[in-house]
Protein backbone atom coordinates (compact mmCIF):
# COMPACT_ATOMS: atom_id res chain seq x y z
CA UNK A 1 -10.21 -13.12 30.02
CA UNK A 2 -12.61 -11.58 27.03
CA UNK A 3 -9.90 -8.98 26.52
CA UNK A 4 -7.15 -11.54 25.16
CA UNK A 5 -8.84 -11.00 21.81
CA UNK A 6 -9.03 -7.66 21.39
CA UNK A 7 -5.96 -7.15 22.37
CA UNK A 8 -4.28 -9.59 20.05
CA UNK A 9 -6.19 -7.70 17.26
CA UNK A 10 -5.50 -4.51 18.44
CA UNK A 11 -1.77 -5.72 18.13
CA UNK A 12 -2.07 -7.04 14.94
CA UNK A 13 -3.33 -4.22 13.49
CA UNK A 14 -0.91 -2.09 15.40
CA UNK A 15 1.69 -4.18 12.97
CA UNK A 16 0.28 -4.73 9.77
CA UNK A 17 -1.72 -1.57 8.92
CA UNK A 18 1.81 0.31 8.87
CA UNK A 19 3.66 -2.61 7.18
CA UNK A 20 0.55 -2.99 4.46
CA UNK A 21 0.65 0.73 4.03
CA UNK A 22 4.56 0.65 3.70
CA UNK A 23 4.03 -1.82 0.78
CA UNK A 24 1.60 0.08 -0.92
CA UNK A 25 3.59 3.44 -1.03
CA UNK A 26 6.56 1.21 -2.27
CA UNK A 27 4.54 0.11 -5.21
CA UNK A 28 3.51 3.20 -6.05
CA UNK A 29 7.25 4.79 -6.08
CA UNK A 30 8.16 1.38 -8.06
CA UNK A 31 5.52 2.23 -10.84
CA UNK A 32 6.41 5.45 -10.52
CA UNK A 33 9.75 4.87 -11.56
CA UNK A 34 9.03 2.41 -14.22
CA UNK A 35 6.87 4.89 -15.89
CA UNK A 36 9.63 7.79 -15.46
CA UNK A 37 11.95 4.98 -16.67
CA UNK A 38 9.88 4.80 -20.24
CA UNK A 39 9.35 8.59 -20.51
CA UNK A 40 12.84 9.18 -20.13
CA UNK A 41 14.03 6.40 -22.59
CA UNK A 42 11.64 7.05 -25.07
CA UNK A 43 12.76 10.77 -25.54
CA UNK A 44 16.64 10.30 -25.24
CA UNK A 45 17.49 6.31 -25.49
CA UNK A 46 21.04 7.45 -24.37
CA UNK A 47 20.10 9.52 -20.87
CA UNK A 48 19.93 6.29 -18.88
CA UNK A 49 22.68 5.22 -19.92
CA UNK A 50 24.78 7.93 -19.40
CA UNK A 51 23.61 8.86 -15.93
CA UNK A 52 22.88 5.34 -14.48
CA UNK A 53 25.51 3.36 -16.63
CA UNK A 54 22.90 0.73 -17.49
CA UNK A 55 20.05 0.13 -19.94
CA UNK A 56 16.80 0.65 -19.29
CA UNK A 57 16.30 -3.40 -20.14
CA UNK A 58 19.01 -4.46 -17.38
CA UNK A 59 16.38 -4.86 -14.69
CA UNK A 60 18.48 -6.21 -11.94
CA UNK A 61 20.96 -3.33 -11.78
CA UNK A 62 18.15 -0.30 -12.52
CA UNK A 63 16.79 -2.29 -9.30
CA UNK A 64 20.01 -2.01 -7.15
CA UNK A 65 19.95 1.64 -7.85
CA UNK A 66 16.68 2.15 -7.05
CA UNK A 67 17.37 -0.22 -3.66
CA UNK A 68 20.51 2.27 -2.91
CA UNK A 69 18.66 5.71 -3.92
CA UNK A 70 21.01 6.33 -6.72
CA UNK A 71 18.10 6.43 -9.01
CA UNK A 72 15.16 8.16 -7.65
CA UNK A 73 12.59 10.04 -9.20
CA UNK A 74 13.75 13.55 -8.19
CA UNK A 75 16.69 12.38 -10.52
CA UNK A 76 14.72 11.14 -13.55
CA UNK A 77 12.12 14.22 -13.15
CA UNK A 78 15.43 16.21 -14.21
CA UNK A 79 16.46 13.52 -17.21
CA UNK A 80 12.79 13.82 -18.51
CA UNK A 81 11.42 16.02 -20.99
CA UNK A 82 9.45 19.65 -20.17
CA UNK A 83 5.99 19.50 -19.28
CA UNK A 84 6.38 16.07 -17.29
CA UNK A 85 4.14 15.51 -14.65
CA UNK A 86 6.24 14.74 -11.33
CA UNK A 87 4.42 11.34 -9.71
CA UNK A 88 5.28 12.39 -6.49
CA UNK A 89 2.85 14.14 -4.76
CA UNK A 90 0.75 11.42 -6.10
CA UNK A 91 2.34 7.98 -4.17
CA UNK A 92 0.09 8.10 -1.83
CA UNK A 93 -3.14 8.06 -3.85
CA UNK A 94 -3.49 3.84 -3.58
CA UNK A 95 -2.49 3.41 0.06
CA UNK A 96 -4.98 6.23 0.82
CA UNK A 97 -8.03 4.85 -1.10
CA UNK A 98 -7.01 1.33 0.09
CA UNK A 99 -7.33 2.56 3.95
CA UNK A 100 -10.43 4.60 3.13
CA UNK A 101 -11.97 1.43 1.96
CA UNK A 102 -10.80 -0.49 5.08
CA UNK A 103 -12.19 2.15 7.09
CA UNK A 104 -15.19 2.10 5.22
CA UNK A 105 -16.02 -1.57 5.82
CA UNK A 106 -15.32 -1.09 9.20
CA UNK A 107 -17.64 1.40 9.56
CA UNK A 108 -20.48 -0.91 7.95
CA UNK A 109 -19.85 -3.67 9.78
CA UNK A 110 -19.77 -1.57 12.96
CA UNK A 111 -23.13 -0.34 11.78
CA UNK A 112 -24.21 -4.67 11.13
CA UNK A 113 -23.77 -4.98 15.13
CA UNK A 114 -26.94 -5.74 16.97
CA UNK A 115 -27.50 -6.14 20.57
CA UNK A 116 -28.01 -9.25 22.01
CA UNK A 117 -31.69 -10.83 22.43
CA UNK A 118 -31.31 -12.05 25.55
CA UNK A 119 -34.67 -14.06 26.10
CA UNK A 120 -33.69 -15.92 22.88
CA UNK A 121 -30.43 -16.40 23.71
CA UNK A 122 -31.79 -17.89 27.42
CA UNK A 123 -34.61 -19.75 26.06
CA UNK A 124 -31.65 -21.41 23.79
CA UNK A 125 -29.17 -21.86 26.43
CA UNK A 126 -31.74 -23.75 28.70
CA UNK A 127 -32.54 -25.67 25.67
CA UNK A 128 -29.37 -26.96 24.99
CA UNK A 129 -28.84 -27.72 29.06
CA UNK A 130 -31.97 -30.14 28.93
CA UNK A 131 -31.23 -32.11 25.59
């Protein structure tokens, strides 16, 4: 059946493109956090403390919070100091140019697709019966 493949791609895609997006929107809000993390530190070393109970340096527990939504960045946008720029309408920017650049190949090698040359693929065919 010559549908079997597109169908198991179709699937695939149906699977990862979500899951590979997923991941990319996580490591943006990761970064995201980092960098609040720094800002945050750097203009009152005691804030984390104080509101998380950890250091900034105590990387397994600032990851538990994050992991439980304790420390998010609505929460560090209101440790950090004025004129701040929140990250979060901004998560999106990498999974967005990363699918525009998938889409974009996809496109070109849609465009790479020639039709068949039938004669030459007969003439070969009937050459490779006869040998």
């Amino acid at each position: 059946n010559k549908s079997k493949p597109a169908l198991t791609a179709w699937a695939a895609s149906a699977v990862c493109g979500p899951m590979g997006l997923a991941y990319l929107r996580s490591h943006s809000q990761q970064k995201a956090v980092q960098e609040l993390l720094e800002i945050v530190d750097k203009d009152d070393a005691t804030a984390i403390k104080k509101s998380f109970g950890c250091s900034i340096h105590d990387y397994s527990t600032i990851q538990n919070l994050i992991d439980a939504k304790t420390l998010t960045i609505e929460k560090l946008m209101q440790l950090a100091p004025a004129g701040t720029v929140d990250p979060t309408p901004f998560l999106y920017d990498s999974t967005c140019y990363f699918a525009a650049g998938l889409m974009s190949m996809a496109a070109l090698s849609n465009l790479l697709i020639r039709p068949l040359d039938l004669n030459a693929a007969l003439k070969n065919l009937q050459a490779s019966k006869s040998t």
